[in-house]
N, C-alpha and C. Protein backbone atom coordinates (compact mmCIF):
# COMPACT_ATOMS: atom_id res chain seq x y z
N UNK A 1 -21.71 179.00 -161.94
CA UNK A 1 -22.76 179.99 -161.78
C UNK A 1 -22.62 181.09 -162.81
N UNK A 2 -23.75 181.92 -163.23
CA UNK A 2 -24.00 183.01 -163.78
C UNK A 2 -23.14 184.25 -163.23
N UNK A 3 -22.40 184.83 -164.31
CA UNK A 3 -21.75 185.90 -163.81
C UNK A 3 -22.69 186.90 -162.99
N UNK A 4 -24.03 187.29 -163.38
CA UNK A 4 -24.76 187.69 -162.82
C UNK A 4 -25.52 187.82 -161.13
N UNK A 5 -25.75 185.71 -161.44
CA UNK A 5 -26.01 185.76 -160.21
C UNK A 5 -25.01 185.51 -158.95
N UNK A 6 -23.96 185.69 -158.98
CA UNK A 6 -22.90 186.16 -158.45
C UNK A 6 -22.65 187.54 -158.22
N UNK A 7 -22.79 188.21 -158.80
CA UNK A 7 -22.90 190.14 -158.88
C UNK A 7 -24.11 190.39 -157.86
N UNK A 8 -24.79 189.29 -157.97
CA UNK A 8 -26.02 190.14 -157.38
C UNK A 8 -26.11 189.92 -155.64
N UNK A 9 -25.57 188.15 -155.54
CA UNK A 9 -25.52 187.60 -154.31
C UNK A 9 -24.97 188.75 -153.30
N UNK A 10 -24.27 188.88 -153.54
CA UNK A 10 -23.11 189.47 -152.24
C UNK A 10 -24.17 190.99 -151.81
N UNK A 11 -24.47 191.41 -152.83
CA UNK A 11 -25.15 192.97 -152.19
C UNK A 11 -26.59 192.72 -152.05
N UNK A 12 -27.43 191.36 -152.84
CA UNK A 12 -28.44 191.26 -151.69
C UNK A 12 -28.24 190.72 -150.44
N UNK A 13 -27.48 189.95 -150.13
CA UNK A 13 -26.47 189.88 -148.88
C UNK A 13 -26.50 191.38 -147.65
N UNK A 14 -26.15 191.61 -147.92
CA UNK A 14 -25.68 193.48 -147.42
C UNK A 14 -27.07 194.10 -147.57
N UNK A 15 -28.04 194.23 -148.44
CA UNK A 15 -28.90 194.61 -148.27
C UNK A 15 -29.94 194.14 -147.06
N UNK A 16 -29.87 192.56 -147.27
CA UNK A 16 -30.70 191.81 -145.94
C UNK A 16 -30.09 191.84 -144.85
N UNK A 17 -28.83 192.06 -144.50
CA UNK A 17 -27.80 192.18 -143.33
C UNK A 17 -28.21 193.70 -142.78
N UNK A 18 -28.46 194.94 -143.88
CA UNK A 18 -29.05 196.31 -143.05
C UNK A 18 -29.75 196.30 -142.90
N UNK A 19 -30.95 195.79 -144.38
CA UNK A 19 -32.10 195.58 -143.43
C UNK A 19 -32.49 194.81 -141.39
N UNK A 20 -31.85 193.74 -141.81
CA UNK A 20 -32.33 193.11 -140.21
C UNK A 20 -31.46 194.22 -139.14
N UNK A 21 -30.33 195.02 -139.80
CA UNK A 21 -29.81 195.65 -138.42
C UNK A 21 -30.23 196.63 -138.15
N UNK A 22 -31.17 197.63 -139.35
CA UNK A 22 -32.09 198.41 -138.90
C UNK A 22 -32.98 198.23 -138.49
N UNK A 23 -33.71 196.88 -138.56
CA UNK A 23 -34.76 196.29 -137.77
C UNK A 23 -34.38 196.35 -136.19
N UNK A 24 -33.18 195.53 -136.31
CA UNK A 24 -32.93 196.22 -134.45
C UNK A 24 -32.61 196.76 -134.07
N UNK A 25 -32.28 198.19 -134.58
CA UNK A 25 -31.89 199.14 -134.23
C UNK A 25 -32.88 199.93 -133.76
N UNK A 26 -34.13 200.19 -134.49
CA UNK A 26 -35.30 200.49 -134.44
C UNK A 26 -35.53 199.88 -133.17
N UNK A 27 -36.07 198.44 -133.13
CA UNK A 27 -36.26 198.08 -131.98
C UNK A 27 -35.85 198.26 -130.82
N UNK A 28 -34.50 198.90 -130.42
CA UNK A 28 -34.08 198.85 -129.07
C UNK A 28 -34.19 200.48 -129.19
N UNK A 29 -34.60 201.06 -130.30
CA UNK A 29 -34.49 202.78 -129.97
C UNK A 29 -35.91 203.10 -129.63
N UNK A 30 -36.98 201.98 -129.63
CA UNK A 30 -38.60 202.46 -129.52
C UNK A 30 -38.60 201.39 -127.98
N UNK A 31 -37.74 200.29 -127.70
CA UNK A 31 -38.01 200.02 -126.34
C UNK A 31 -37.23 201.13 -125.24
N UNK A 32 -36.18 201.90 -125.82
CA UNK A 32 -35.71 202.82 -124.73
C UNK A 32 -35.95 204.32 -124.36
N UNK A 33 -37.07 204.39 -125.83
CA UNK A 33 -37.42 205.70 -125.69
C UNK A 33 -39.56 205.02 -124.56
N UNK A 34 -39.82 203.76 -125.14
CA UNK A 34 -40.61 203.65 -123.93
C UNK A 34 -40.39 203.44 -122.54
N UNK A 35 -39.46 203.23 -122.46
CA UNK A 35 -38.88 203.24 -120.83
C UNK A 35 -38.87 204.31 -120.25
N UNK A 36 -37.80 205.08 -121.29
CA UNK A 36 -37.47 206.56 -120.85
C UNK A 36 -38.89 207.62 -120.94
N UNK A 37 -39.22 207.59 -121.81
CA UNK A 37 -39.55 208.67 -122.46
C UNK A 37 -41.33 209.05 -122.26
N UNK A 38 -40.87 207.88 -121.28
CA UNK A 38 -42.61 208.16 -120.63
C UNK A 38 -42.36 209.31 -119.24
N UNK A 39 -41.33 208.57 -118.63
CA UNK A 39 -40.57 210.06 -117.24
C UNK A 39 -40.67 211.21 -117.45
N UNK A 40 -40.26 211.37 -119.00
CA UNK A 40 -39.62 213.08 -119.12
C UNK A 40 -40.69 213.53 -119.62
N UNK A 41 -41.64 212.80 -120.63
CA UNK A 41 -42.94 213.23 -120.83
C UNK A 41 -44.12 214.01 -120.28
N UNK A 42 -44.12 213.05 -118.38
CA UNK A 42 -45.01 213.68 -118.11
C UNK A 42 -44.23 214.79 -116.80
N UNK A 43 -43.00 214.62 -116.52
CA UNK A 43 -42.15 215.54 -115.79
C UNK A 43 -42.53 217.29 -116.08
N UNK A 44 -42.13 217.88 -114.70
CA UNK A 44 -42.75 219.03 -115.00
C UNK A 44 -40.99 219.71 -114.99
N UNK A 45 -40.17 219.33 -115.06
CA UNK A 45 -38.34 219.87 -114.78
C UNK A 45 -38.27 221.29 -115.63
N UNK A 46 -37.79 222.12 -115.14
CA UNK A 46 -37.24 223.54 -115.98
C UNK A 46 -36.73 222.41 -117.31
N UNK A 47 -36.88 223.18 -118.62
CA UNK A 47 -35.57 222.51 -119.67
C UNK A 47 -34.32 223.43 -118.85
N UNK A 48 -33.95 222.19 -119.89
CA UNK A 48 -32.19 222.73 -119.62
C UNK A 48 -31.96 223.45 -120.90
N UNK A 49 -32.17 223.83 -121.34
CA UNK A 49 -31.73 224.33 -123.32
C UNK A 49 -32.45 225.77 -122.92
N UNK A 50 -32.33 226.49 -123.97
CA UNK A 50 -32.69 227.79 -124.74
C UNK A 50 -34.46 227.60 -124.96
N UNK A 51 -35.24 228.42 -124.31
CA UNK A 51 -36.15 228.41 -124.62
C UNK A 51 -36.93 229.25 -126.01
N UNK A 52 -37.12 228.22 -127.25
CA UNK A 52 -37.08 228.22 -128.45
C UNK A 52 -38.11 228.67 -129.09
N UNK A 53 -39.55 228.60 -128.19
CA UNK A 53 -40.73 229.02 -128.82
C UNK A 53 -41.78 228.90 -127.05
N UNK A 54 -42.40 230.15 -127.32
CA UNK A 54 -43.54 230.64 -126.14
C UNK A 54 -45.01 230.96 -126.34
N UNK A 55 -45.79 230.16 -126.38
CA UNK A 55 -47.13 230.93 -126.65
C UNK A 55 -47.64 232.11 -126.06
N UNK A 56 -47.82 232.80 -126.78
CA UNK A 56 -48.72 234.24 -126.04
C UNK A 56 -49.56 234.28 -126.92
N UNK A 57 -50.22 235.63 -126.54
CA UNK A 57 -51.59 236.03 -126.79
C UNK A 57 -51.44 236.45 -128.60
N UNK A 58 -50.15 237.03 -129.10
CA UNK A 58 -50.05 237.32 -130.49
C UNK A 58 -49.79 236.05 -130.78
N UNK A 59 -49.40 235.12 -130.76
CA UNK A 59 -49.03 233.82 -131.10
C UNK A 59 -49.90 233.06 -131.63
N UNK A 60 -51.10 233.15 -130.46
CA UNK A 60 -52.62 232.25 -130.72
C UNK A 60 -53.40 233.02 -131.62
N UNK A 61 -53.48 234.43 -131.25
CA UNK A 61 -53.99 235.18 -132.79
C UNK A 61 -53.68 234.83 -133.68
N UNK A 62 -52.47 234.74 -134.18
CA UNK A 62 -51.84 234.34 -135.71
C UNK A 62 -52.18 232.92 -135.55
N UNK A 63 -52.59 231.86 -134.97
CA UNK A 63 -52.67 230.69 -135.45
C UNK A 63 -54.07 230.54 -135.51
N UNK A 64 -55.05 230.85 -135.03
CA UNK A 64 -56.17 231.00 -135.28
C UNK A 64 -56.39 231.61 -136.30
N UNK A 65 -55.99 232.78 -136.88
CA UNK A 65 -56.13 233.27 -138.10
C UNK A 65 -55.74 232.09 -139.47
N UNK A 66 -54.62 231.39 -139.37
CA UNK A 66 -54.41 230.46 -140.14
C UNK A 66 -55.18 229.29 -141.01
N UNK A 67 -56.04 228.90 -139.58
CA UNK A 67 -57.06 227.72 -139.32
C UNK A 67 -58.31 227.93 -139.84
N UNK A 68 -58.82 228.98 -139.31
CA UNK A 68 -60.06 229.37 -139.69
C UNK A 68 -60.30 230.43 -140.92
């Protein structure tokens, strides 16, 4: 064989090997966020975290100003 196509084998190798494992990786992270992620979606639960951003009345002013 070609020194070349030897150089090349092994890391398109590795390339098609991440590709397909990001393929399922993807896949089991979009079937568990549809399982899940329909619950917490429409759940009304306090967060548990730091509340990070609040709409008020100056809030919607400034974004309306933006838009229009």
């Amino acid at each position: 064989m070609d020194k070349n196509t030897q150089a090349n084998g092994p890391s398109r190798r590795k390339f098609l090997v991440g590709m397909l494992t990001g393929a399922g990786v993807a896949t089991i992270a979009a079937a568990a966020v549809g399982k899940n992620g329909e619950k917490s979606a429409t759940s009304d639960a306090t967060p548990t975290g730091p509340i990070l951003y609040r709409r008020t009345a100056e809030t919607e002013r400034y974004y309306k100003t933006l838009y229009t």
